[in-house]
C-alpha atoms as a PDB file:
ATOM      1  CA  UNK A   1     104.797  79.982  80.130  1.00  0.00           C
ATOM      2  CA  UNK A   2     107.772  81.764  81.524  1.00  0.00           C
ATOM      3  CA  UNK A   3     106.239  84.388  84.718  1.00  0.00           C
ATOM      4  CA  UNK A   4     107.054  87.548  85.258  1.00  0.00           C
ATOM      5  CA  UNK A   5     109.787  87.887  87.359  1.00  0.00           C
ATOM      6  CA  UNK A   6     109.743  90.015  90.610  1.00  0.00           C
ATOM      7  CA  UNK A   7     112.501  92.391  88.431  1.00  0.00           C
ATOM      8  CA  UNK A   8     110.053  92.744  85.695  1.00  0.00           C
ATOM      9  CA  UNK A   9     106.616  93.233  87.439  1.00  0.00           C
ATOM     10  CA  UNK A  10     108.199  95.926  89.728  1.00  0.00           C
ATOM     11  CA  UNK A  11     110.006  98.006  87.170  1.00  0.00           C
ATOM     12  CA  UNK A  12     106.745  97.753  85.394  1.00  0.00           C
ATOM     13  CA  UNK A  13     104.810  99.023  88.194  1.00  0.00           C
ATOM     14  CA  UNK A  14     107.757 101.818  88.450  1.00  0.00           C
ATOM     15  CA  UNK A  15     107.748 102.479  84.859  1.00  0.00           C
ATOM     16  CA  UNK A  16     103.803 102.856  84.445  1.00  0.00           C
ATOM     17  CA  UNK A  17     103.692 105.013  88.175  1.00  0.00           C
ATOM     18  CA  UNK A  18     106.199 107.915  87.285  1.00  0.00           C
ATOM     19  CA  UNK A  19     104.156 108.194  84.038  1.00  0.00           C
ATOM     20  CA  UNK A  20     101.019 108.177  86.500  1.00  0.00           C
ATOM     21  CA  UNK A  21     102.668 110.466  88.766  1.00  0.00           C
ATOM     22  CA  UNK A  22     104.051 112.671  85.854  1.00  0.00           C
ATOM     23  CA  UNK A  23     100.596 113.358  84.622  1.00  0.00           C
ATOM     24  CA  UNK A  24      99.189 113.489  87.669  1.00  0.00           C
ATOM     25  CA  UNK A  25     101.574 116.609  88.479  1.00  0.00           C
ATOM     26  CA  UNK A  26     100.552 118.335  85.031  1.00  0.00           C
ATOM     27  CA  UNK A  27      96.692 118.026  85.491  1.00  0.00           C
ATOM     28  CA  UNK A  28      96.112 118.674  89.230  1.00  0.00           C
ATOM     29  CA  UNK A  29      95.734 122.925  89.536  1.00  0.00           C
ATOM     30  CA  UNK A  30      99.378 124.492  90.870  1.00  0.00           C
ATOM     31  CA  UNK A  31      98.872 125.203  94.770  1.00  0.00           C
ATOM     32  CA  UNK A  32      99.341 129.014  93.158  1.00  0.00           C
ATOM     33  CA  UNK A  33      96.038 129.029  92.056  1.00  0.00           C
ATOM     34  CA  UNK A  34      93.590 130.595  94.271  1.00  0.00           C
ATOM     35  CA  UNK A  35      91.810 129.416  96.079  1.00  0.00           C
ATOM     36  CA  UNK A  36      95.306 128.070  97.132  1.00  0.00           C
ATOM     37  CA  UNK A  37      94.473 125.689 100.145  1.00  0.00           C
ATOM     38  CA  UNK A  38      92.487 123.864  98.359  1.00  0.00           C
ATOM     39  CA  UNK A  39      94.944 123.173  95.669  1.00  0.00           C
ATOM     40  CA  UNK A  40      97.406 122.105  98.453  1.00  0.00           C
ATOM     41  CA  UNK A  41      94.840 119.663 100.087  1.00  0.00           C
ATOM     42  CA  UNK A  42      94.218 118.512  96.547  1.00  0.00           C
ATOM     43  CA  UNK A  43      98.225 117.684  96.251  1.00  0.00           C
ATOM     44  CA  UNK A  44      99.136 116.869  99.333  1.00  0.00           C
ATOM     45  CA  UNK A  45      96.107 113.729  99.834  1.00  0.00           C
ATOM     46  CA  UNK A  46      97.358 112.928  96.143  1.00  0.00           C
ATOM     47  CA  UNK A  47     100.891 112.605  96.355  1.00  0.00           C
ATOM     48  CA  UNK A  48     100.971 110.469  99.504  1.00  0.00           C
ATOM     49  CA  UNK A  49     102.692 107.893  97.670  1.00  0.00           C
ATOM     50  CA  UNK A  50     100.102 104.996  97.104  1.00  0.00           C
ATOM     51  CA  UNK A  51     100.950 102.046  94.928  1.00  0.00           C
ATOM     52  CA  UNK A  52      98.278 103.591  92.106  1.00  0.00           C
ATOM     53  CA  UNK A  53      97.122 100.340  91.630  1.00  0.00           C
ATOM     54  CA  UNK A  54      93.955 101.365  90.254  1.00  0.00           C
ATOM     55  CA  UNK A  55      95.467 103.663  87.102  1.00  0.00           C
ATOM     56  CA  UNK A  56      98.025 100.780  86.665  1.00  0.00           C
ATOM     57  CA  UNK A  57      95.540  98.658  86.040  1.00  0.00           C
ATOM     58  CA  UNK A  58      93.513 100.516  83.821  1.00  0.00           C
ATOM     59  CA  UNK A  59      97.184 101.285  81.485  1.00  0.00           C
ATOM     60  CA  UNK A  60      97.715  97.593  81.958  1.00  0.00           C
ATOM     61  CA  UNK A  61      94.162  96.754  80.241  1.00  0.00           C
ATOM     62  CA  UNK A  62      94.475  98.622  77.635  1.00  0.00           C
ATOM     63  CA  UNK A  63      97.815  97.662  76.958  1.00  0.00           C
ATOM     64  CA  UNK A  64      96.737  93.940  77.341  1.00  0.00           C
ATOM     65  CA  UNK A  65      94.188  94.995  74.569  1.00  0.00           C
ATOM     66  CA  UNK A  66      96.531  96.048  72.104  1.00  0.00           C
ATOM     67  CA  UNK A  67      96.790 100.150  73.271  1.00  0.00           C
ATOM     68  CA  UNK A  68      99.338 102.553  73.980  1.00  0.00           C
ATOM     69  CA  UNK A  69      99.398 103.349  77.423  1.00  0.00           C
ATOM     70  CA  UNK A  70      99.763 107.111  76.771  1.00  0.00           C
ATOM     71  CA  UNK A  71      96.665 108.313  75.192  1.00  0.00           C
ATOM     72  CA  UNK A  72      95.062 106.139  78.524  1.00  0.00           C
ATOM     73  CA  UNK A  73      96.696 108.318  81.103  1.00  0.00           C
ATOM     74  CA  UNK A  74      93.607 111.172  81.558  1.00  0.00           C
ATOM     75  CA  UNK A  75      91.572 108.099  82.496  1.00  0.00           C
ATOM     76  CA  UNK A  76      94.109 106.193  84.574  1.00  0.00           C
ATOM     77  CA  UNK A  77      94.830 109.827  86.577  1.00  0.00           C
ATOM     78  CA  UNK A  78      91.223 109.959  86.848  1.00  0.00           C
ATOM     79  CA  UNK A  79      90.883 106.585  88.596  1.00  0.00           C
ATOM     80  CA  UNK A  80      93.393 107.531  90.746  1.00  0.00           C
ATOM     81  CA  UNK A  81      91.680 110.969  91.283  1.00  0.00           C
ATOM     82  CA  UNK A  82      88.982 108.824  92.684  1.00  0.00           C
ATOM     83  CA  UNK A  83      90.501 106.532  94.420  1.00  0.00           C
ATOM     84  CA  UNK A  84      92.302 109.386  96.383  1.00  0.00           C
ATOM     85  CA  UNK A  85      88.923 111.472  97.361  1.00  0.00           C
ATOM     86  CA  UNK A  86      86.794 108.333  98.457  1.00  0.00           C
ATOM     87  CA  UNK A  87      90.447 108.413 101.023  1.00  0.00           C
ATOM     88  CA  UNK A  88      90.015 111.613 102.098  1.00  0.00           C
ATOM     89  CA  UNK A  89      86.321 111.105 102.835  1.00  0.00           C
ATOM     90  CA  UNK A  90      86.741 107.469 104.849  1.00  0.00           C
ATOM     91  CA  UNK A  91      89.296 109.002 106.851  1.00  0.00           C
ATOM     92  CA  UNK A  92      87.395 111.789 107.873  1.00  0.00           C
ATOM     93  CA  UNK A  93      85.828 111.518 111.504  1.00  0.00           C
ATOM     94  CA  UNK A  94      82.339 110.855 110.533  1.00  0.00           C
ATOM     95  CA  UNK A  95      83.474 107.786 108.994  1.00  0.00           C
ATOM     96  CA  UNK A  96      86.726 105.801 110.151  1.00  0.00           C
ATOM     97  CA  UNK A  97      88.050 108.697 111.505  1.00  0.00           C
ATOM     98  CA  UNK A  98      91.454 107.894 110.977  1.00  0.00           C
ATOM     99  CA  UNK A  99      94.591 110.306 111.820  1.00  0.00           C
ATOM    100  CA  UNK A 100      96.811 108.801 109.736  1.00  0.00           C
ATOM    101  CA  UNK A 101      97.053 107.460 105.905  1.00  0.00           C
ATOM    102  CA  UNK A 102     100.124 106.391 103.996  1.00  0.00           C
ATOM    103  CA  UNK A 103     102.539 106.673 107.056  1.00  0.00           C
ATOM    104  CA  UNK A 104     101.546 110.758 107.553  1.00  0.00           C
ATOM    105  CA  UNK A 105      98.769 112.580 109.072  1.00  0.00           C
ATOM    106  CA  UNK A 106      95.040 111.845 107.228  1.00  0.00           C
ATOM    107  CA  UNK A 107      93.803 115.316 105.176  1.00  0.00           C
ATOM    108  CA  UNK A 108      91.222 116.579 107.423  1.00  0.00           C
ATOM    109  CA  UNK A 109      93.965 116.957 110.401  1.00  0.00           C
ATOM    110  CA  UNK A 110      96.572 118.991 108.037  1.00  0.00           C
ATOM    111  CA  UNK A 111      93.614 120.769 106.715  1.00  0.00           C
ATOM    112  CA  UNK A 112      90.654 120.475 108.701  1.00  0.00           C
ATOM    113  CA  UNK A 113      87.324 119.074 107.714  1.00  0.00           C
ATOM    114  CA  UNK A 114      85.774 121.452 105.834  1.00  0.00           C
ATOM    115  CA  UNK A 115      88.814 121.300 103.760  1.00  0.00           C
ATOM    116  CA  UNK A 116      89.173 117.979 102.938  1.00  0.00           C
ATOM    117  CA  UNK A 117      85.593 117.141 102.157  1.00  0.00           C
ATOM    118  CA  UNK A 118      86.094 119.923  99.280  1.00  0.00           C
ATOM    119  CA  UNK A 119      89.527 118.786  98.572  1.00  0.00           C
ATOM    120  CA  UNK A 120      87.401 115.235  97.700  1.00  0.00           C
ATOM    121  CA  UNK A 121      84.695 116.981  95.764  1.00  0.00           C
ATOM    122  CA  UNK A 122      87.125 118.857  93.664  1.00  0.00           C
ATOM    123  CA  UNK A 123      88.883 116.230  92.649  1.00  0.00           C
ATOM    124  CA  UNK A 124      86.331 114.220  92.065  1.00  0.00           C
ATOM    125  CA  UNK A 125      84.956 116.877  89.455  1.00  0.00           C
ATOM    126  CA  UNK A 126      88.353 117.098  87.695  1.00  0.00           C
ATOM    127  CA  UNK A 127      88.181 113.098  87.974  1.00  0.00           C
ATOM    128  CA  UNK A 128      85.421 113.191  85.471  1.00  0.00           C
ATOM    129  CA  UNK A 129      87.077 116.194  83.339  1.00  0.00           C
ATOM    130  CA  UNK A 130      89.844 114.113  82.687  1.00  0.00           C
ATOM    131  CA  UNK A 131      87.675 111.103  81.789  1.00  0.00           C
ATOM    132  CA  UNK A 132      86.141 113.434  79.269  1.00  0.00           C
ATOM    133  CA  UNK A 133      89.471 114.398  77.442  1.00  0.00           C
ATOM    134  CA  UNK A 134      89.951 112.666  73.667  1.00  0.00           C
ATOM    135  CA  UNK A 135      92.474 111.265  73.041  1.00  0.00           C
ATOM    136  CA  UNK A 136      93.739 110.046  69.711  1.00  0.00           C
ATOM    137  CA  UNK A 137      92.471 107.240  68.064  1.00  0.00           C
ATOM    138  CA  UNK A 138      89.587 107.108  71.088  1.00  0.00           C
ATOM    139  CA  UNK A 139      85.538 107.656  69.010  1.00  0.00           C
ATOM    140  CA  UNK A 140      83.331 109.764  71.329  1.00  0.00           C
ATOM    141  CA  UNK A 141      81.589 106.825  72.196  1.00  0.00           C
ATOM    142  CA  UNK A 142      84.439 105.390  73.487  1.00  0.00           C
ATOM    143  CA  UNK A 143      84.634 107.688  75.667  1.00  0.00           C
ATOM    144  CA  UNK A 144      81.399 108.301  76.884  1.00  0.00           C
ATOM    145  CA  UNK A 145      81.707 104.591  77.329  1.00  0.00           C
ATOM    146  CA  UNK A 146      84.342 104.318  79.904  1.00  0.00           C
ATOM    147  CA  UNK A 147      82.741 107.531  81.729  1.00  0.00           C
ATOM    148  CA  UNK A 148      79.923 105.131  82.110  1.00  0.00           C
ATOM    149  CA  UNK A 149      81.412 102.367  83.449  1.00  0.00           C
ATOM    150  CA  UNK A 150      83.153 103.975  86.252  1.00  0.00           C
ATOM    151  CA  UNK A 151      80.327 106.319  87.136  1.00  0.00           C
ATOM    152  CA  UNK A 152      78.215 102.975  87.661  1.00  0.00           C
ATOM    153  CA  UNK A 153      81.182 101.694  89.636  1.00  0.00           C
ATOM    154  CA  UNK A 154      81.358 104.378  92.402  1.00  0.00           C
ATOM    155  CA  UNK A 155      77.524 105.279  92.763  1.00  0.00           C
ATOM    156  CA  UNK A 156      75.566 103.511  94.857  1.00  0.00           C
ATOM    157  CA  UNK A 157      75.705 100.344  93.208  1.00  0.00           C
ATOM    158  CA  UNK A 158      79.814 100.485  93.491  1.00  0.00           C
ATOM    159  CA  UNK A 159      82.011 101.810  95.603  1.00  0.00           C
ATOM    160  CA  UNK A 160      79.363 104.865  98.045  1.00  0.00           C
ATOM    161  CA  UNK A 161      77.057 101.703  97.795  1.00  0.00           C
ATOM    162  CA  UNK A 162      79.494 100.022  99.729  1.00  0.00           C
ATOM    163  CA  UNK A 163      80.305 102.062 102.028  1.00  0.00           C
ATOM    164  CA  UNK A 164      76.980 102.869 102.861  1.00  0.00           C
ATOM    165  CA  UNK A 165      76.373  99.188 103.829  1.00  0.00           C
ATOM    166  CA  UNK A 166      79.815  99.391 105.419  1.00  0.00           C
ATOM    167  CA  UNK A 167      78.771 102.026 107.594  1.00  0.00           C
ATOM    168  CA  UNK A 168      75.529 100.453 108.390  1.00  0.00           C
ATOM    169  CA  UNK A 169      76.982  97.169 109.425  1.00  0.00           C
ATOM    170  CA  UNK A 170      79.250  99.385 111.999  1.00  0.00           C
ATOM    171  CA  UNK A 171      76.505 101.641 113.481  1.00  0.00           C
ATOM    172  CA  UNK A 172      73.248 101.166 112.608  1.00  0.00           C
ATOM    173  CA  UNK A 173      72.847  97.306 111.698  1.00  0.00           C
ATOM    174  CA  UNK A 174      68.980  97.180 112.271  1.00  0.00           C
ATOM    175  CA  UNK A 175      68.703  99.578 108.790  1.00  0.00           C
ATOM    176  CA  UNK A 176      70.203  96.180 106.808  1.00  0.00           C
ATOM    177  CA  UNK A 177      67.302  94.170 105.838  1.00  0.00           C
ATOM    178  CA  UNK A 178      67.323  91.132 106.424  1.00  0.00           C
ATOM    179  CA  UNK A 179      68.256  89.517 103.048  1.00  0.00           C
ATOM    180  CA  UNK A 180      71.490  91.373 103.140  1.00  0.00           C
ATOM    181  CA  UNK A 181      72.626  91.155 106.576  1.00  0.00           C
ATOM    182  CA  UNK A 182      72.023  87.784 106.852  1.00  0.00           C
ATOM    183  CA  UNK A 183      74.225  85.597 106.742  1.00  0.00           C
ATOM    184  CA  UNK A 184      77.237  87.837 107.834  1.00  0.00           C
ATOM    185  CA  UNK A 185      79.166  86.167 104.966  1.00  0.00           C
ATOM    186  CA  UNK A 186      77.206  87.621 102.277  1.00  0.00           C
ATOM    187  CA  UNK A 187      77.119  91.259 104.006  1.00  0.00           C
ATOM    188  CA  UNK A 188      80.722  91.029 103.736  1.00  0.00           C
ATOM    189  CA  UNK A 189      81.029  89.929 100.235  1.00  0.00           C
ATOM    190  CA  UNK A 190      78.347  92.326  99.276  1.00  0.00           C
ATOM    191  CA  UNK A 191      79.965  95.111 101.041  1.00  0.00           C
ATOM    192  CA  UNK A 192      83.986  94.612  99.628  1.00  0.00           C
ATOM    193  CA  UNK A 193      82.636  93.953  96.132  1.00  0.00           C
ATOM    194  CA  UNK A 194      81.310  97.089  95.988  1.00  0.00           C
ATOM    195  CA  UNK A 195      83.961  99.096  98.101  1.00  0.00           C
ATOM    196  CA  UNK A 196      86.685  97.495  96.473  1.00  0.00           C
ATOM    197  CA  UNK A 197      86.361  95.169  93.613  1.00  0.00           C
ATOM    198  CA  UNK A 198      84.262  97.581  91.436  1.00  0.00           C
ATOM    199  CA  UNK A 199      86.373 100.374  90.923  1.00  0.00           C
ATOM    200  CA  UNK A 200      89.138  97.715  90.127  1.00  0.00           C
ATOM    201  CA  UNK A 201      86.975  95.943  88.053  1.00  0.00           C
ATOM    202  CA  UNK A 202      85.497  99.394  86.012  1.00  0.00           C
ATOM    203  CA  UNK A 203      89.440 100.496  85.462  1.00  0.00           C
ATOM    204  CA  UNK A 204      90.456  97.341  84.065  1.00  0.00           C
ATOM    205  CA  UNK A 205      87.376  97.411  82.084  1.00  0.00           C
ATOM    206  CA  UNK A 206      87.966 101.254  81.314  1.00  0.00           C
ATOM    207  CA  UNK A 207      91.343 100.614  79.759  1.00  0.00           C
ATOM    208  CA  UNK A 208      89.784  97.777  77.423  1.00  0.00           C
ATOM    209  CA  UNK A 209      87.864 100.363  75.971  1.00  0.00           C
ATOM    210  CA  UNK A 210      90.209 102.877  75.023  1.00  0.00           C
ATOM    211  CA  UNK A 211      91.508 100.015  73.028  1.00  0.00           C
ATOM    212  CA  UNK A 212      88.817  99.234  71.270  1.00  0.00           C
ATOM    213  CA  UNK A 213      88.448  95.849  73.037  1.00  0.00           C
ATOM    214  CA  UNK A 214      85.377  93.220  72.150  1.00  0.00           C
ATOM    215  CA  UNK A 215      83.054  91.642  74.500  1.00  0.00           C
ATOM    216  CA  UNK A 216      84.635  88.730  74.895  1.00  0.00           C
ATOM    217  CA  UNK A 217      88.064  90.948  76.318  1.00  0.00           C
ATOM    218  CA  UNK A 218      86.011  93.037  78.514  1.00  0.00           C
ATOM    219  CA  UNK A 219      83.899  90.177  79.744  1.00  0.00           C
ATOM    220  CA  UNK A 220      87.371  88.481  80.585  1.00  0.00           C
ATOM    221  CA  UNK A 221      88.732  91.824  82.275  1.00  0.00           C
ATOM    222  CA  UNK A 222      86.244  92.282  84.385  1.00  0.00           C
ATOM    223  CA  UNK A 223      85.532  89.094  85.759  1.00  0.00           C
ATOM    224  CA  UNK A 224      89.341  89.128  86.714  1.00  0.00           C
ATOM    225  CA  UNK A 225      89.430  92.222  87.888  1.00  0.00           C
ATOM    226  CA  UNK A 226      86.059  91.490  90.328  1.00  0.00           C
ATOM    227  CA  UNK A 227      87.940  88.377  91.851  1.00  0.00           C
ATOM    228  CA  UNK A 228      91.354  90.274  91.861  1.00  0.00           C
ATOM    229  CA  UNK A 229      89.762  92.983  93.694  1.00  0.00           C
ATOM    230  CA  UNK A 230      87.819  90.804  96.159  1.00  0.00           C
ATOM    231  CA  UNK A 231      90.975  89.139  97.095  1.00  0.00           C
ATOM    232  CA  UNK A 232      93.027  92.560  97.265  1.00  0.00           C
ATOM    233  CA  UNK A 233      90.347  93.709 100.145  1.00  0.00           C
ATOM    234  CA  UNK A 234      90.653  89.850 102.024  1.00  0.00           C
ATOM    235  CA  UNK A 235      94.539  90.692 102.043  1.00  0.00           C
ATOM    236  CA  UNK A 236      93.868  94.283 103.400  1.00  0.00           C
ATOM    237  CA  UNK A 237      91.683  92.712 106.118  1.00  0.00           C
ATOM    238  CA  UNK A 238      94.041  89.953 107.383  1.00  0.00           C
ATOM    239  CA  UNK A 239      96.903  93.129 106.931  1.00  0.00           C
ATOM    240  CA  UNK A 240      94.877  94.741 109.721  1.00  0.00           C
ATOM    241  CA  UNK A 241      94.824  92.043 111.783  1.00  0.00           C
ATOM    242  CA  UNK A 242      98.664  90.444 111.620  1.00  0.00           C
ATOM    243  CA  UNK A 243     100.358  93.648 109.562  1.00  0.00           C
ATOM    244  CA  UNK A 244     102.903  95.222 110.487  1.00  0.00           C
ATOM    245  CA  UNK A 245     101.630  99.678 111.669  1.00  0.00           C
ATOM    246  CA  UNK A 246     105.082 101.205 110.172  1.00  0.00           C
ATOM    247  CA  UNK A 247     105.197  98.629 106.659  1.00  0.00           C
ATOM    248  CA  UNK A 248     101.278  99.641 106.266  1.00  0.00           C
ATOM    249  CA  UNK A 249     101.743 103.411 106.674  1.00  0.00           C
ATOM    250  CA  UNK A 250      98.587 103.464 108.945  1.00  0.00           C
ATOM    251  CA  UNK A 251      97.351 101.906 112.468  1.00  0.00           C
ATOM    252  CA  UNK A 252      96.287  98.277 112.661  1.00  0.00           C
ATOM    253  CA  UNK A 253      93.514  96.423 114.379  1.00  0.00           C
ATOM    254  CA  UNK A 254      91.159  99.826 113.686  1.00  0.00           C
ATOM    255  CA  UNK A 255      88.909  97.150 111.951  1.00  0.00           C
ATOM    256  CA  UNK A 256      88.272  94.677 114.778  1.00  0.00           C
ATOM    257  CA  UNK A 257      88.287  97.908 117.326  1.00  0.00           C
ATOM    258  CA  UNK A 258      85.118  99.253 115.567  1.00  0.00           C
ATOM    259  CA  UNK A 259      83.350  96.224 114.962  1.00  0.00           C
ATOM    260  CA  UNK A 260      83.594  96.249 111.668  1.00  0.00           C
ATOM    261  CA  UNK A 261      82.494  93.358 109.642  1.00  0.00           C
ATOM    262  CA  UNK A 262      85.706  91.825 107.449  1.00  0.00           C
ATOM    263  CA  UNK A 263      86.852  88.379 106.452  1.00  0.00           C
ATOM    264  CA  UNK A 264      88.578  87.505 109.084  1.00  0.00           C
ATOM    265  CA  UNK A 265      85.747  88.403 111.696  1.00  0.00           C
ATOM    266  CA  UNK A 266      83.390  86.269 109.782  1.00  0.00           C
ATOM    267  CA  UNK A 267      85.573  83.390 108.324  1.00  0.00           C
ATOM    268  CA  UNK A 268      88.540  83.369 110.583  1.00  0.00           C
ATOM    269  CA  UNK A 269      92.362  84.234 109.106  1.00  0.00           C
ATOM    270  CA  UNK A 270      93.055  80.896 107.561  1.00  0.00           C
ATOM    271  CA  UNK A 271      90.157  80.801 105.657  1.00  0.00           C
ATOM    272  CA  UNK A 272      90.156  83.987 104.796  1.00  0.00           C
ATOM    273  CA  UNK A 273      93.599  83.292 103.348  1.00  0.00           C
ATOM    274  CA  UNK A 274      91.933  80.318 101.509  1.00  0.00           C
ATOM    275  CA  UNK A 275      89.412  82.299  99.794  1.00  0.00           C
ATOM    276  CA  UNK A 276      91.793  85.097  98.736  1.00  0.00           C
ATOM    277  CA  UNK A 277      94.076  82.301  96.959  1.00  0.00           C
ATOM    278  CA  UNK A 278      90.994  80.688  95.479  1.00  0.00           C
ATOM    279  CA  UNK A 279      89.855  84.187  94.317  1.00  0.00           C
ATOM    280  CA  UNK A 280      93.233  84.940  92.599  1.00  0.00           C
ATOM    281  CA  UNK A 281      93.385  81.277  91.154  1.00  0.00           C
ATOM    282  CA  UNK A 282      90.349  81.704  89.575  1.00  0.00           C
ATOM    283  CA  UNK A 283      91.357  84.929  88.286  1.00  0.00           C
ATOM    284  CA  UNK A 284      94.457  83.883  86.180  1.00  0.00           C
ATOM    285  CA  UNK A 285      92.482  81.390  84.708  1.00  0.00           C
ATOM    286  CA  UNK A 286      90.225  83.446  83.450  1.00  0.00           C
ATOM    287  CA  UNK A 287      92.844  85.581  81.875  1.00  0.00           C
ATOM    288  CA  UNK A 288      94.508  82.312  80.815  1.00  0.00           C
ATOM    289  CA  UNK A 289      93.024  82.285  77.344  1.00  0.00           C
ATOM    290  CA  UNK A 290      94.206  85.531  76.414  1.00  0.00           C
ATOM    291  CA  UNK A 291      97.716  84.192  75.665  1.00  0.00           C
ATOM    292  CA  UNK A 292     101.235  85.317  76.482  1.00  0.00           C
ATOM    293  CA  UNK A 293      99.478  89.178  76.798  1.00  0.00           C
ATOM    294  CA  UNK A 294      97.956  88.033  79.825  1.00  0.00           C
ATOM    295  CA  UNK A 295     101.052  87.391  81.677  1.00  0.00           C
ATOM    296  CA  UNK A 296     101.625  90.601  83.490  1.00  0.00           C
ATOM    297  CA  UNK A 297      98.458  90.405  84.783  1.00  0.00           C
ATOM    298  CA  UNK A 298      98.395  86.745  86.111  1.00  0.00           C
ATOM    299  CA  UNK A 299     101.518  87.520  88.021  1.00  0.00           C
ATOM    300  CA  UNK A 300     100.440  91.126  88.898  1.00  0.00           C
ATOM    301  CA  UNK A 301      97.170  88.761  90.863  1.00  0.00           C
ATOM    302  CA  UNK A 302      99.766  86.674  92.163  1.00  0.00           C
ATOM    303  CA  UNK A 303     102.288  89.407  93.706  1.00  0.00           C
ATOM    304  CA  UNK A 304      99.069  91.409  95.255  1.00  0.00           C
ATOM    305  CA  UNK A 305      98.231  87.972  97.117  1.00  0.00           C
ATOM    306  CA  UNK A 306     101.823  87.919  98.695  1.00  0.00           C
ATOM    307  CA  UNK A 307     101.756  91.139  99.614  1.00  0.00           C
ATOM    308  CA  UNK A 308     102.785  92.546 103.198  1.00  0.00           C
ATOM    309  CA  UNK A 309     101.055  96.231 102.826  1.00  0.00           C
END
């Protein structure tokens, strides 16, 4: 099979981010609306110019599935949605406390605390308000369906799960039991699949069932989107080791500085690099079966491997 050239793959990623960022601009609340500062924490954390690689992938499953990618957009804004508050809140200072995010100043020091923790909250409510729009051709079940499956993925046994153990690890270690926080391996795999890979995971899976997709698609979306994800977060670790501050849009070394547990402090860069490959190996040849509709997404894995940010 022919891949994807670098051409295609990023005027695909343009193509499916201004309709992203389109909808994005017609659902979030005008910063006219009062309360006003909240609307303008709201924007401004939401337009810092990710790569939306969450809503991407949840318009390339169901696309991959046999969908339109319009009548997906609510949900993919909502993954995005999200993504962006679980940002605001990691950056704030009683968690990474981080000053800056996408190459400008982190929410809570344009806006203060206070403000950004409600800036999250709110749009994590009009996450799930957008996840609850129909759309044509999408049954009430469907729906209901995907609000399921990324509810599950960002509760405790997703993504605040993860954190939680994150935060643990970092500070208070001797609240781990033992099962989980030894060996240091498994804490780490535990805590990025969770953190990371389930979100990524739920919005491929999300975008399968718009489309109406069977058991055997979803079951094939998600365990490529767990592996993808896993290997996404081993690239962001070894990033903030060897990445470059300005590429990144954010400081480097913060993880190592904290004592944070990541790949690299527990397997070493080159392996860490090993297992991310394997990861995204075994990912494309999962999706393998699927055919010529699979493509984007085998070199979609392959382009997140190589990334430098």
């Amino acid at each position: 099979m022919v891949p994807v050239t670098d051409v295609e793959l990023a005027e695909y990623f343009a193509s499916r981010g201004r309709r992203v960022d389109d909808a994005l601009d017609r659902y979030l609340p005008p910063e006219s609306v009062s309360p006003s500062i909240i609307h303008r924490a709201m924007r401004y954390a939401v337009s810092a110019g990710g790569k939306h690689l969450r809503p991407i992938l949840l318009l390339a499953g169901t696309e991959v599935c046999g969908g339109a990618p319009d009548p997906a957009l609510p949900a993919a804004c909502a993954v995005e949605l999200i993504h962006t508050y679980s940002l605001i809140h990691d950056d704030l200072p009683a968690m990474d406390d981080s000053p800056t995010r996408r190459g400008r100043p982190t929410c809570h020091v344009v806006f203060g605390d206070a403000i950004a923790v409600l800036a999250g909250d709110a749009l994590h409510a009009l996450a799930f308000s957008l996840l609850l729009r129909s759309s044509d051709g999408v049954s009430p079940a469907r729906t209901l369906a995907v609000c399921q499956e990324i509810a599950q993925a960002i509760g405790t046994a997703g993504m605040v799960g993860g954190q939680v153990l994150d935060v643990l690890a970092e500070r208070r270690p001797s609240l781990l039991s033992d099962a989980i926080l030894d060996p240091p391996t498994e804490l780490v795999r535990e805590i990025h699949l969770r953190k990371t890979a389930a979100l990524i995971r739920a919005a491929l899976r999300a975008g399968a069932l718009l489309a109406g997709a069977d058991e055997i698609l979803l079951a094939a979306l998600g365990g490529y989107g767990e592996r993808v994800g896993l290997a996404y977060q081993i690239v962001d670790d070894i990033l903030d080791v060897e990445g470059d501050a300005l590429t990144l849009g954010k400081q480097v070394g913060r993880d190592a500085a904290a004592g944070k547990i990541t790949y690299p402090a527990a397997y070493g860069i080159d392996r860490s690099r090993a297992i991310a490959a394997q990861l995204t190996a075994d990912a494309i040849d999962i999706v393998d079966a699927l055919g010529p509709r699979a493509r984007i997404l085998k070199d979609l894995a392959r382009s997140l491997l190589e990334r430098d940010r």
